[in-house]
N, C-alpha and C. Protein backbone atom coordinates (compact mmCIF):
# COMPACT_ATOMS: atom_id res chain seq x y z
N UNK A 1 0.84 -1.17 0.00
CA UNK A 1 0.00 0.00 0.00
C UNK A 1 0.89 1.24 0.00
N UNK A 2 0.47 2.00 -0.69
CA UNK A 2 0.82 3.66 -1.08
C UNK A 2 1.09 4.84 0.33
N UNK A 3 2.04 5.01 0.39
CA UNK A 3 1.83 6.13 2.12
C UNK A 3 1.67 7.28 1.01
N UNK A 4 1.85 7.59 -0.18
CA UNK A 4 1.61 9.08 -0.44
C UNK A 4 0.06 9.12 -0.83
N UNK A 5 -0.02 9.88 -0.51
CA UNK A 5 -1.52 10.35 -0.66
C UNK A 5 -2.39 10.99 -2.42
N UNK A 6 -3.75 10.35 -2.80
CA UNK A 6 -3.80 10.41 -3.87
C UNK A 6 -4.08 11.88 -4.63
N UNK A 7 -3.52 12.33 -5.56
CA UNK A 7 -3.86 13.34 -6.75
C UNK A 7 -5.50 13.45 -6.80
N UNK A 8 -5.69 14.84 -5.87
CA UNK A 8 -7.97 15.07 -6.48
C UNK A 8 -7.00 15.65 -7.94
N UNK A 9 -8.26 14.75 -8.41
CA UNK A 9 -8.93 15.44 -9.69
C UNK A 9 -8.86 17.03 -10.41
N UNK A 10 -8.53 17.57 -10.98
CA UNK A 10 -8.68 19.14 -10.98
C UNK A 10 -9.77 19.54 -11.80
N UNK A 11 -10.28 20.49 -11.76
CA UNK A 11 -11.89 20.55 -12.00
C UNK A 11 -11.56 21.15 -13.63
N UNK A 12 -11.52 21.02 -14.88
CA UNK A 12 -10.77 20.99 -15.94
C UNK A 12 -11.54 22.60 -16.56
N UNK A 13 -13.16 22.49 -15.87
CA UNK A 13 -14.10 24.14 -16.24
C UNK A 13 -12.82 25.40 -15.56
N UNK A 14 -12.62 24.86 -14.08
CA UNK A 14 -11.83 25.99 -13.43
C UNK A 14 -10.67 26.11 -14.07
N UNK A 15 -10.08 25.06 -14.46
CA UNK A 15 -8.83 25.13 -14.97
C UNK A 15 -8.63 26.23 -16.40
N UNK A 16 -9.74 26.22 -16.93
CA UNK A 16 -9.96 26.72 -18.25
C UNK A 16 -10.34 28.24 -17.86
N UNK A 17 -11.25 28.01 -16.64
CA UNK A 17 -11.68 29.57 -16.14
C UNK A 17 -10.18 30.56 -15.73
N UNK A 18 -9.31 30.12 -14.99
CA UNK A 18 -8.43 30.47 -14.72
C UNK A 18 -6.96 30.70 -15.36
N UNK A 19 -7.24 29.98 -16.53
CA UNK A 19 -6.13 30.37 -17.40
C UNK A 19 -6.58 31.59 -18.50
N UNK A 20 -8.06 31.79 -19.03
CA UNK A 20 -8.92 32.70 -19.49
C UNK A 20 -8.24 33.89 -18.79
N UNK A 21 -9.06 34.05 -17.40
CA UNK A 21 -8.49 35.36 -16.51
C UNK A 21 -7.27 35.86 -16.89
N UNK A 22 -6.02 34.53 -17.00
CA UNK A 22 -4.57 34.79 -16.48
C UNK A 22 -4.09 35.46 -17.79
N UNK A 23 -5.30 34.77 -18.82
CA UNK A 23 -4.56 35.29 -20.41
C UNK A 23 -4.70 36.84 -20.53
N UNK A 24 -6.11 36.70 -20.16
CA UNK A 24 -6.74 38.28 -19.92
C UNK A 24 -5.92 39.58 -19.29
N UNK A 25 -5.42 39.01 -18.19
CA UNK A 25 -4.66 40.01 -17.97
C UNK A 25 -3.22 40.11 -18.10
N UNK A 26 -2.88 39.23 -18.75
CA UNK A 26 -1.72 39.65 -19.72
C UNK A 26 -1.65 40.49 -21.21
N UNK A 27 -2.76 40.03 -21.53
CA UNK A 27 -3.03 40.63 -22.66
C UNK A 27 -3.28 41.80 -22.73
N UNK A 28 -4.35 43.04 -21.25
CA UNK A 28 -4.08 43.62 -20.82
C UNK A 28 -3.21 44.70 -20.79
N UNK A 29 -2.19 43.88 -19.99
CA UNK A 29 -0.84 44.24 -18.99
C UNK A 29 0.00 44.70 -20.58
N UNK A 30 -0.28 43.50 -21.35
CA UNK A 30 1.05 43.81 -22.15
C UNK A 30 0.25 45.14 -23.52
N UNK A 31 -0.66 45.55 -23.70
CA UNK A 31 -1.79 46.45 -24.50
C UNK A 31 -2.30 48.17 -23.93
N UNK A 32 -2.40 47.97 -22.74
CA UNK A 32 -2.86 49.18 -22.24
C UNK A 32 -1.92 49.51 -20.79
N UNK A 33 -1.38 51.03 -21.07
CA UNK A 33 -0.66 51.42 -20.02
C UNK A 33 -1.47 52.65 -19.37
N UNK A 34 -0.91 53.11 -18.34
CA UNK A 34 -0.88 54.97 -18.16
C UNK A 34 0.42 55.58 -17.75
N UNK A 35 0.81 56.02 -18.93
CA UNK A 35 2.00 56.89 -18.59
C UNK A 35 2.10 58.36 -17.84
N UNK A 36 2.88 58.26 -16.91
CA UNK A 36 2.46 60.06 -15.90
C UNK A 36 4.02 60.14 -16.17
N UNK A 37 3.61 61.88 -16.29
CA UNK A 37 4.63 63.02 -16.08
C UNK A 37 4.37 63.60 -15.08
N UNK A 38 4.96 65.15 -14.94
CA UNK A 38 4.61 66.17 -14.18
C UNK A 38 5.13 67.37 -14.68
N UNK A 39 4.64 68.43 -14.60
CA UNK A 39 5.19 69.88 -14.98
C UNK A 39 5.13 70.51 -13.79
N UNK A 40 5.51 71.54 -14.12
CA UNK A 40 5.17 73.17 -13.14
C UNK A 40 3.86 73.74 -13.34
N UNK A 41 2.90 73.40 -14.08
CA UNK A 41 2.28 74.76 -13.70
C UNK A 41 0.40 74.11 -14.57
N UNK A 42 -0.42 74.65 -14.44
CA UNK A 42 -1.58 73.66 -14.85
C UNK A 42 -1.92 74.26 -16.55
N UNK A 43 -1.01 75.15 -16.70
CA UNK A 43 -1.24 75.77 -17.91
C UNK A 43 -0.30 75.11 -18.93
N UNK A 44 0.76 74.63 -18.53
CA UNK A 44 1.69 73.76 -18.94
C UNK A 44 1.24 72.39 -19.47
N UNK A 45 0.38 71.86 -18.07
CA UNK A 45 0.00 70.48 -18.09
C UNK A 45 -1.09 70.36 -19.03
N UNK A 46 -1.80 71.52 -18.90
CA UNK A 46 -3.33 71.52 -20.35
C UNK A 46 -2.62 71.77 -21.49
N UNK A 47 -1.79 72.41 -21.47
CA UNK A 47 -0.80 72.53 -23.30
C UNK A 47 -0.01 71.14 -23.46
N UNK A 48 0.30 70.54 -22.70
CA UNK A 48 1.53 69.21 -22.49
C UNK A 48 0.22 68.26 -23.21
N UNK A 49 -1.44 68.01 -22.20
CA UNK A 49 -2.14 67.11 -22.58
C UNK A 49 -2.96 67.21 -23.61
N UNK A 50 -3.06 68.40 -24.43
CA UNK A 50 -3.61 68.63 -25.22
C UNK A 50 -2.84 68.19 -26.81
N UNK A 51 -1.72 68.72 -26.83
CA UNK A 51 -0.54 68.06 -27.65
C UNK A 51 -0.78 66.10 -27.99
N UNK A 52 -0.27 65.74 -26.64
CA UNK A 52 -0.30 64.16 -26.24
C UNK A 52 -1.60 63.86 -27.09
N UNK A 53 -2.90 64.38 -26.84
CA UNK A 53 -4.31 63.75 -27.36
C UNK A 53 -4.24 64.12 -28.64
N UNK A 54 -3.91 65.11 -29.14
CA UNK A 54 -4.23 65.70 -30.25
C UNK A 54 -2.90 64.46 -31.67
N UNK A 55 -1.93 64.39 -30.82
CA UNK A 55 -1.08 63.61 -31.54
C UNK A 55 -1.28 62.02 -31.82
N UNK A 56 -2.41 61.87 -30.71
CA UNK A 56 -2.99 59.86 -30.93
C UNK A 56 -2.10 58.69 -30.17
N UNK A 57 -1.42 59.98 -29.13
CA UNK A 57 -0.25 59.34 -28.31
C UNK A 57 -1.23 58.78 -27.32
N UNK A 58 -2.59 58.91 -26.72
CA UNK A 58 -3.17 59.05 -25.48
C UNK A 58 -4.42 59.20 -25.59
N UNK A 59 -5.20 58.43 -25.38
CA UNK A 59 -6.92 58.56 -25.66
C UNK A 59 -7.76 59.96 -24.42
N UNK A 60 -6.40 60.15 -23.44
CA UNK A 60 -7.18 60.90 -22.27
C UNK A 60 -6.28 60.83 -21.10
N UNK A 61 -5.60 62.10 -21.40
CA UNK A 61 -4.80 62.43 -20.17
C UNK A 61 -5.95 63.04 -18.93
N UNK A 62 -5.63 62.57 -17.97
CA UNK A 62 -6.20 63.20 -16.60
C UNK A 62 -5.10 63.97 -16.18
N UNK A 63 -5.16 65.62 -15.85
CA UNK A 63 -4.30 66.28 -14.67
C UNK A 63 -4.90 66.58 -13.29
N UNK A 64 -4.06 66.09 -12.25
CA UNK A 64 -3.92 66.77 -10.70
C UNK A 64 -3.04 67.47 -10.15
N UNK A 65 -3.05 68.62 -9.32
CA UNK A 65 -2.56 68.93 -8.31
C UNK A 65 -1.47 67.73 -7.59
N UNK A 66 -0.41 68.14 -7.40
CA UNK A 66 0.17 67.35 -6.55
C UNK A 66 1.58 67.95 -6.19
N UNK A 67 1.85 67.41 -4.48
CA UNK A 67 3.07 68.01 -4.12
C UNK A 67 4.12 66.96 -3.77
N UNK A 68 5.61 67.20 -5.12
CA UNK A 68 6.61 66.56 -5.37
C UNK A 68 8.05 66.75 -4.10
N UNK A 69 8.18 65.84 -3.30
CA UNK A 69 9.28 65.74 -2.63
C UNK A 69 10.67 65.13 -3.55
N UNK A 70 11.39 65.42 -3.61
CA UNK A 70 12.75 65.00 -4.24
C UNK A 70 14.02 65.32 -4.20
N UNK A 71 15.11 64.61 -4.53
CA UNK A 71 16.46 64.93 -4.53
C UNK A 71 16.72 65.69 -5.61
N UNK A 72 17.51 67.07 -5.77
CA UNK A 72 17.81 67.63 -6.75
C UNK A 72 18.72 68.76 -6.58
N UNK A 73 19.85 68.27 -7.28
CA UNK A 73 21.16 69.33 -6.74
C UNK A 73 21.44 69.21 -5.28
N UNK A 74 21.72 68.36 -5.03
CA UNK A 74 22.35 67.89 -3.69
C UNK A 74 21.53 68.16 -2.98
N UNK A 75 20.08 68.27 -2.61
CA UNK A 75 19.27 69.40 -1.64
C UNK A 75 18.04 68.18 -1.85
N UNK A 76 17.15 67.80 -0.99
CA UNK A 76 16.03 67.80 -0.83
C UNK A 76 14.65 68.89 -0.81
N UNK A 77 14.68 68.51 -2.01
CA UNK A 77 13.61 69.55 -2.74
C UNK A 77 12.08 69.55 -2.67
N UNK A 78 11.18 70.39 -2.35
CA UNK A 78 9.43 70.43 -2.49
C UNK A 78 8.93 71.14 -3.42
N UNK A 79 8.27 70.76 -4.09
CA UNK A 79 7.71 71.93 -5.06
C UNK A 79 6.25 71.54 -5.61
N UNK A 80 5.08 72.42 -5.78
CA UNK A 80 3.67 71.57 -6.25
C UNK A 80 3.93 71.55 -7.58
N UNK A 81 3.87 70.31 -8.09
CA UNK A 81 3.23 70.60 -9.36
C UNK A 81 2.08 69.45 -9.85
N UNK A 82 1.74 69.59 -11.53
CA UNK A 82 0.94 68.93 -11.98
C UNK A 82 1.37 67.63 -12.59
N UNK A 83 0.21 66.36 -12.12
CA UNK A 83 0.73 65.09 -12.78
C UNK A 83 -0.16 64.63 -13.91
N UNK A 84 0.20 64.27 -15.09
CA UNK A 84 -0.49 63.91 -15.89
C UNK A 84 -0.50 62.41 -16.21
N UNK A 85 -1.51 61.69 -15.99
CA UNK A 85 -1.84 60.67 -16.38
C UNK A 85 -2.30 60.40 -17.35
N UNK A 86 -1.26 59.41 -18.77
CA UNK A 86 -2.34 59.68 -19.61
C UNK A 86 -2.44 57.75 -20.15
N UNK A 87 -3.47 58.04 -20.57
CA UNK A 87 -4.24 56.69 -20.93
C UNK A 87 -3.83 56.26 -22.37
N UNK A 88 -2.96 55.09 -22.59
CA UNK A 88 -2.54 55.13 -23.66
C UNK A 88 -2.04 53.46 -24.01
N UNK A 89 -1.44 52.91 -25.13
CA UNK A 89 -1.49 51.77 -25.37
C UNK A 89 0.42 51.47 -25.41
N UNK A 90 0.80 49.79 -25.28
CA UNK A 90 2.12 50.06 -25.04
C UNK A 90 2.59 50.58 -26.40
N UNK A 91 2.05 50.57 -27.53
CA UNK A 91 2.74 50.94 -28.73
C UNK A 91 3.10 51.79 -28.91
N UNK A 92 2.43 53.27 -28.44
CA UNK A 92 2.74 54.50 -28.70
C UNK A 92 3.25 55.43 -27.58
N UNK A 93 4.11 54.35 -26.82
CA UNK A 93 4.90 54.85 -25.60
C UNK A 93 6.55 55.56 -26.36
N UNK A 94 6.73 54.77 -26.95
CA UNK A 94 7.75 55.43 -27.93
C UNK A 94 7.96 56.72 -28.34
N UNK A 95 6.51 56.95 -28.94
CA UNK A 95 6.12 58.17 -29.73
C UNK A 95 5.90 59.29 -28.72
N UNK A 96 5.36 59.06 -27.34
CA UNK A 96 4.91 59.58 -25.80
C UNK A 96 6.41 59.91 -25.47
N UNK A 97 7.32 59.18 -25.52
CA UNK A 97 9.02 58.98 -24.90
C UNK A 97 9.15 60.65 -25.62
N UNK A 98 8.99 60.01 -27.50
CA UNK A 98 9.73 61.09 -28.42
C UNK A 98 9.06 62.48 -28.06
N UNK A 99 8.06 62.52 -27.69
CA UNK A 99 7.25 64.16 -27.95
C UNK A 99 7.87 64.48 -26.57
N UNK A 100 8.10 63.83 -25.17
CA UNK A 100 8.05 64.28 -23.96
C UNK A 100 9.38 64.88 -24.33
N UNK A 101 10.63 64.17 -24.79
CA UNK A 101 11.78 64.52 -24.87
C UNK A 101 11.91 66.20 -25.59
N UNK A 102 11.06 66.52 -26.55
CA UNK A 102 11.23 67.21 -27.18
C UNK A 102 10.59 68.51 -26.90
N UNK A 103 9.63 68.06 -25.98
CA UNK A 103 8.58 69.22 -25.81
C UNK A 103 8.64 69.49 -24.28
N UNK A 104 8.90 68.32 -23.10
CA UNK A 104 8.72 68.91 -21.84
C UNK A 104 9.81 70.28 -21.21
N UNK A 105 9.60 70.41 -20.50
CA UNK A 105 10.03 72.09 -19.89
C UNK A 105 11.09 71.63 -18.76
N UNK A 106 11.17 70.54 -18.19
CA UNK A 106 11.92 69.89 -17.52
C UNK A 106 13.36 69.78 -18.16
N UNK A 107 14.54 69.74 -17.17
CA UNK A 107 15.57 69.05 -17.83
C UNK A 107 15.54 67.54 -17.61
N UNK A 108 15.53 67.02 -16.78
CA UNK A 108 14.72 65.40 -16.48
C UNK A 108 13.25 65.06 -16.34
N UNK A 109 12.89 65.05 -17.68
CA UNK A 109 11.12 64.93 -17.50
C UNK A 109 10.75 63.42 -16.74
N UNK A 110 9.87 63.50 -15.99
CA UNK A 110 9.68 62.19 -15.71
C UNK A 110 8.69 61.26 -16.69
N UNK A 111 9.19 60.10 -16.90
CA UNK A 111 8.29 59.44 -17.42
C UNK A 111 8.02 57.81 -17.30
N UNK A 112 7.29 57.89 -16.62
CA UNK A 112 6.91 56.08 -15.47
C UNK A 112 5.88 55.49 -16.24
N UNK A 113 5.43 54.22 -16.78
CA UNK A 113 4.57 53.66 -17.43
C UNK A 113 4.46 52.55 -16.92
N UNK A 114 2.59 52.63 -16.12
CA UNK A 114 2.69 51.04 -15.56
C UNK A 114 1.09 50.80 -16.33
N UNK A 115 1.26 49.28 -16.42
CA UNK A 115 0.70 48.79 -17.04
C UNK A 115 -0.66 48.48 -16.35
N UNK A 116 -1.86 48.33 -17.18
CA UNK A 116 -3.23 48.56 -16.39
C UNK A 116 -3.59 46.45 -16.66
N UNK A 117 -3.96 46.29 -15.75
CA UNK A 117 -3.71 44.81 -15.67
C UNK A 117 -5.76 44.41 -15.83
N UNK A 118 -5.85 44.98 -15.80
CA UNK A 118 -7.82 44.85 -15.76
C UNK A 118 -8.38 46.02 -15.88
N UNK A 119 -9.13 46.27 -16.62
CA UNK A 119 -10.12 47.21 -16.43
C UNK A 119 -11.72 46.97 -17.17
N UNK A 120 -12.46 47.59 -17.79
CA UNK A 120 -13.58 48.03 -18.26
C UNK A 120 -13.18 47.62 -20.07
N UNK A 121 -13.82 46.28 -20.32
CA UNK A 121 -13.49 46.30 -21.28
C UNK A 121 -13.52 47.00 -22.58
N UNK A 122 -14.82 47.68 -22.61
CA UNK A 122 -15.75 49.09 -23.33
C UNK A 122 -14.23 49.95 -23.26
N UNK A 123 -14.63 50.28 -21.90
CA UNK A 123 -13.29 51.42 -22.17
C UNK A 123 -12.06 51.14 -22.36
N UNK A 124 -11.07 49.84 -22.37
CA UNK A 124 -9.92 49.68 -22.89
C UNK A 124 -9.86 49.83 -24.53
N UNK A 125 -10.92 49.10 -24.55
CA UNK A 125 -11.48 49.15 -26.80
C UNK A 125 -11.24 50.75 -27.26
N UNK A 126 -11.70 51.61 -26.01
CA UNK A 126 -11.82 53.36 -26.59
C UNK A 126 -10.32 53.69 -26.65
N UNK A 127 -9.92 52.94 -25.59
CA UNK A 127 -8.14 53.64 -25.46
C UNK A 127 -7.55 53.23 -26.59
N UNK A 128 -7.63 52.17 -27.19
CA UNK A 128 -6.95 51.15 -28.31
C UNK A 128 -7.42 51.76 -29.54
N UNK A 129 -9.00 52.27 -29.98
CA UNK A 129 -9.13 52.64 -30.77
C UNK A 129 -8.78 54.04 -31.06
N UNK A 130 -8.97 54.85 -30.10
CA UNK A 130 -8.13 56.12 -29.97
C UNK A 130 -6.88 56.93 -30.42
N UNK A 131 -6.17 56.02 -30.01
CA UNK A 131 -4.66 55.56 -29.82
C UNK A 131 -4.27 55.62 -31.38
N UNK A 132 -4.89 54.19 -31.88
CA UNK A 132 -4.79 53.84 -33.14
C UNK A 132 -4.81 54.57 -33.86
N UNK A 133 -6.35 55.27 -33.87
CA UNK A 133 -6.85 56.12 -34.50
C UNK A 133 -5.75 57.73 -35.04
N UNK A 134 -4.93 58.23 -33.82
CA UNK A 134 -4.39 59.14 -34.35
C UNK A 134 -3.32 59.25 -34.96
């Protein structure tokens, strides 16, 4: 007789349910990002996001208020400024890289891109077609 104990069954629906999900949000992860910057000033950030949309880099930048702690020139630095979030696909992060380089007001613009792992499928289709579209 056997001391190891027997293999349950694996339920083959869940198995299928759960690799669905796992595809899903890779597919996701690896399709739709939001890339944020930040500027100085909210007049900046509406000319910065207006550019971004108008170019098909970004289906819909969101700007906020926000106050930046950081290292800069040997000094621990505060300063408010604006963050722009913008809604966009991984393809045209490139093109987002090229315009930020060329156009932000910063000498080190920031630019962080994390990937949206789930959302609203309606609205990922708008970001993708958006995107595409310009």
């Amino acid at each position: 007789m056997s001391t190891m104990p027997e293999e349950t069954p694996r339920d083959p629906a869940a198995a299928q349910q759960r690799a669905a999900q796992e595809s899903a949000v890779q597919q996701s992860a690896a399709q739709h990002v939001v890339a944020q910057t930040t500027v100085d000033s909210a007049s900046r950030a509406d000319e910065l996001a207006r550019r971004v949309v108008a170019a098909g880099l970004a289906a819909c930048v969101q700007t906020s208020e926000v106050r930046s702690v950081f290292a800069w020139d040997g000094a621990v630095q505060q300063e408010p400024e604006q963050l722009l979030a913008m809604k966009t696909t991984a393809a045209a992060v490139d093109g987002l890289r090229t315009l930020l380089e060329a156009e932000h007001p910063y000498d080190e613009p920031e630019l962080v891109v994390l990937p949206i792992i789930d959302g609203s499928p309606s609205y990922l289709a708008w970001v993708a077609e958006s995107v595409a579209a310009g």
